[in-house]
Protein backbone atom coordinates (compact mmCIF):
# COMPACT_ATOMS: atom_id res chain seq x y z
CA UNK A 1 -17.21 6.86 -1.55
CA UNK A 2 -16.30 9.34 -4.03
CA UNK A 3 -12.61 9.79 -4.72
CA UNK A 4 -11.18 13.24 -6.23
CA UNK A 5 -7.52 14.08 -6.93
CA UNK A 6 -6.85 18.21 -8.11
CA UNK A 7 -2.98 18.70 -9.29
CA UNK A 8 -1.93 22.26 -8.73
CA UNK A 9 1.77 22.91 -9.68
CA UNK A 10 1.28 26.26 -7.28
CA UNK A 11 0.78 24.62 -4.12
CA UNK A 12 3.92 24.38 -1.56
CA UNK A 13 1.80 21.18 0.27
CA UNK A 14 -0.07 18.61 -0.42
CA UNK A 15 -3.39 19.43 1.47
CA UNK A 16 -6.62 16.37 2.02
CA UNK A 17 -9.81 17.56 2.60
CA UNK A 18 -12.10 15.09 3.42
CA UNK A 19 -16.10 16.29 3.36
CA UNK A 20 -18.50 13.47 4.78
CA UNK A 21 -22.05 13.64 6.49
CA UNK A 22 -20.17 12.14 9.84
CA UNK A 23 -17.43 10.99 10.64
CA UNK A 24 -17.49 7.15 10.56
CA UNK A 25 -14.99 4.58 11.77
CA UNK A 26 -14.43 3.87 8.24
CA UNK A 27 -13.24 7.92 7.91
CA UNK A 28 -10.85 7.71 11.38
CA UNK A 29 -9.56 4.79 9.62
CA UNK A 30 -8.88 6.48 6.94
CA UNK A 31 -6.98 9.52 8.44
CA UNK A 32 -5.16 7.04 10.61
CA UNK A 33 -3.44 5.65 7.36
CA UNK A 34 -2.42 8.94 6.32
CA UNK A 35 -1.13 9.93 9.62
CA UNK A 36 0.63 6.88 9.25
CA UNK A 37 2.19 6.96 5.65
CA UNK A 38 3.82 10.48 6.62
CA UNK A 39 5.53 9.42 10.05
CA UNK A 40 9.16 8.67 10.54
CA UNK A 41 11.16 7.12 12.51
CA UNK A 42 15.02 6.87 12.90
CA UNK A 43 16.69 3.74 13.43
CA UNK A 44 20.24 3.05 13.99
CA UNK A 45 22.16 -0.19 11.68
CA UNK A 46 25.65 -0.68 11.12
CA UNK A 47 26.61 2.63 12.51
CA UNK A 48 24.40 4.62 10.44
CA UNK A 49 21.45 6.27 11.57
CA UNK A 50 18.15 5.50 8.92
CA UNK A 51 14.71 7.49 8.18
CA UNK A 52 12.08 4.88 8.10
CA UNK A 53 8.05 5.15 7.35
CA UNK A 54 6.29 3.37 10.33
CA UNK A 55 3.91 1.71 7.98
CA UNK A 56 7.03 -0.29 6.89
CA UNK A 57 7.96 -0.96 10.50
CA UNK A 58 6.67 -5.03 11.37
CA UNK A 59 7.04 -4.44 15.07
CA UNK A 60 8.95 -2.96 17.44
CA UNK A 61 10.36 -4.94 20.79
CA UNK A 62 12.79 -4.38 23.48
CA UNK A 63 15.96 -7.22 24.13
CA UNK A 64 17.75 -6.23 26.73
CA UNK A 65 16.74 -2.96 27.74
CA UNK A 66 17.58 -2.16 24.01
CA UNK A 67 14.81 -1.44 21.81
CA UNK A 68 14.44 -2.60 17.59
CA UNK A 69 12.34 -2.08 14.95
CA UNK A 70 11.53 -5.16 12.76
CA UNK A 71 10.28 -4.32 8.97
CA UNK A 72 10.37 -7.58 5.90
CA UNK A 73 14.01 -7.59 5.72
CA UNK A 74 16.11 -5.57 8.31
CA UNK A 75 16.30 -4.66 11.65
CA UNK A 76 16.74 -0.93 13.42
CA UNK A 77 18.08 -0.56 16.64
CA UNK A 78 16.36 3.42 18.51
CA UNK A 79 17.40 4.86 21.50
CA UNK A 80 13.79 5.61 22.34
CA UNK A 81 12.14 3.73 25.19
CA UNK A 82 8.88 1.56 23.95
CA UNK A 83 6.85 3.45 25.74
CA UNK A 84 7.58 7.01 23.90
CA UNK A 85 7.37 5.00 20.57
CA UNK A 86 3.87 3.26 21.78
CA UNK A 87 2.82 7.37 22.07
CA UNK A 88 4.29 8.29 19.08
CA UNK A 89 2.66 5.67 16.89
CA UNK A 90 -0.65 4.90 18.89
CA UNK A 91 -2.46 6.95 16.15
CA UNK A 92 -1.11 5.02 13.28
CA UNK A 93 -2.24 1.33 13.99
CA UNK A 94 0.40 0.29 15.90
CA UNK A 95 -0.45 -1.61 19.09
CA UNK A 96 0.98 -2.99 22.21
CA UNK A 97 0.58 -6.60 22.27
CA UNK A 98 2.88 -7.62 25.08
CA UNK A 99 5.01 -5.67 27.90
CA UNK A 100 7.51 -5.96 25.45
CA UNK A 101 6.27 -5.60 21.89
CA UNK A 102 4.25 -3.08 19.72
CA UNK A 103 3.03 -4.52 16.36
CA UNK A 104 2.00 -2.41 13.55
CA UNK A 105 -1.68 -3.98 12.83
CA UNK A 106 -1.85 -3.04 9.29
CA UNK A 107 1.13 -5.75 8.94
CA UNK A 108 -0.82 -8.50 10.73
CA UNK A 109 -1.39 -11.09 7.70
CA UNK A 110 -3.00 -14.10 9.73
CA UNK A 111 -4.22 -14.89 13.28
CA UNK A 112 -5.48 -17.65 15.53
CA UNK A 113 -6.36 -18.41 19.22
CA UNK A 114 -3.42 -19.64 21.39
CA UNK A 115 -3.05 -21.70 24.79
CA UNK A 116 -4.07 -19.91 28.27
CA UNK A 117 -6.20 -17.12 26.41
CA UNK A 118 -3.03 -15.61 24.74
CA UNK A 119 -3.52 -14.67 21.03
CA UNK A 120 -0.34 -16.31 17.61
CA UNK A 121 -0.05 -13.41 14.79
CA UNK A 122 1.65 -14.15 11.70
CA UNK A 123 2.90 -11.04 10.27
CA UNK A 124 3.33 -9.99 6.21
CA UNK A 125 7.16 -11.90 6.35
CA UNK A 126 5.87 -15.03 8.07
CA UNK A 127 7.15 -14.34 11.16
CA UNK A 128 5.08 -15.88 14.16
CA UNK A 129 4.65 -13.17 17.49
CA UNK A 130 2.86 -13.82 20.50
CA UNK A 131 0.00 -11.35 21.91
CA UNK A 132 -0.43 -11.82 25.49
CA UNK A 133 -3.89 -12.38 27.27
CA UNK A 134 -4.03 -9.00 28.11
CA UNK A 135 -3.80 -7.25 25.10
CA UNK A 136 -6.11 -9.45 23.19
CA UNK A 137 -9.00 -7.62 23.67
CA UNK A 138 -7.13 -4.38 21.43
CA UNK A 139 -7.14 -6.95 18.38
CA UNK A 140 -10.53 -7.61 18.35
CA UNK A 141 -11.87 -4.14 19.04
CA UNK A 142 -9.29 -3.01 15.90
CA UNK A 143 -11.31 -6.11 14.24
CA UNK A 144 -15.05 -5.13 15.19
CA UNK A 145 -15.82 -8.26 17.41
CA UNK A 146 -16.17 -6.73 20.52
């Protein structure tokens, strides 16, 4: 893969072309990042509202019938329902992984098998979440083993 970065003080946007023979898995993976490092999301702390990157955001979960984003060191509460953030974030790694959690793959730092079929993710802060029997089949297609 050939990388190429042109500066032009003129232009109002930043613009990516990408130029391939096909595009690969490898190339939707690569959009899907940059989708990703360019969404936002508000969260609400302390009374103040907050504009946070989703590729920051460790998961997201309901408690409740109120609704938080996790990232490494604080946590967000949004108005939104799960299921409007599941659509707003489906193309940026971001997965469902129980009827009450989404988790953002790309902060996934270890994984193992778990009782009754279920699936135990560690995420970047250490934090131990639980992927539920039915969803385990989206973690290995996201790995390549099915």
């Amino acid at each position: 893969m050939k990388i190429q970065i042109n500066e032009n003080q003129e232009l109002q946007e930043t613009e990516v072309i990408i130029n391939c023979r096909e595009t690969t898995p490898q190339i939707l993976k690569v959009i899907a990042l940059l989708r990703a490092s360019d969404k936002k999301i508000t969260g609400m702390r302390e009374g103040r509202t907050y504009i946070l990157e989703a590729s920051k955001i460790l998961y997201i979960d309901t408690v409740d019938k109120k609704t938080f984003f996790y990232t490494s060191k604080e946590v967000y509460e949004t108005p939104l329902r799960l299921y409007e953030l599941e659509e707003q974030l489906i193309s940026s790694d971001f997965f469902r992984a129980s009827k009450s959690t989404i988790i953002n793959f790309n902060q996934i730092q270890s994984l193992r098998p778990d009782f009754g079929g279920r699936m135990l993710v560690q995420m970047n802060n250490g934090e131990n979440l639980n992927v539920s029997r039915q969803y385990v089949s989206t973690i290995k297609e996201k790995l390549g083993l099915l």
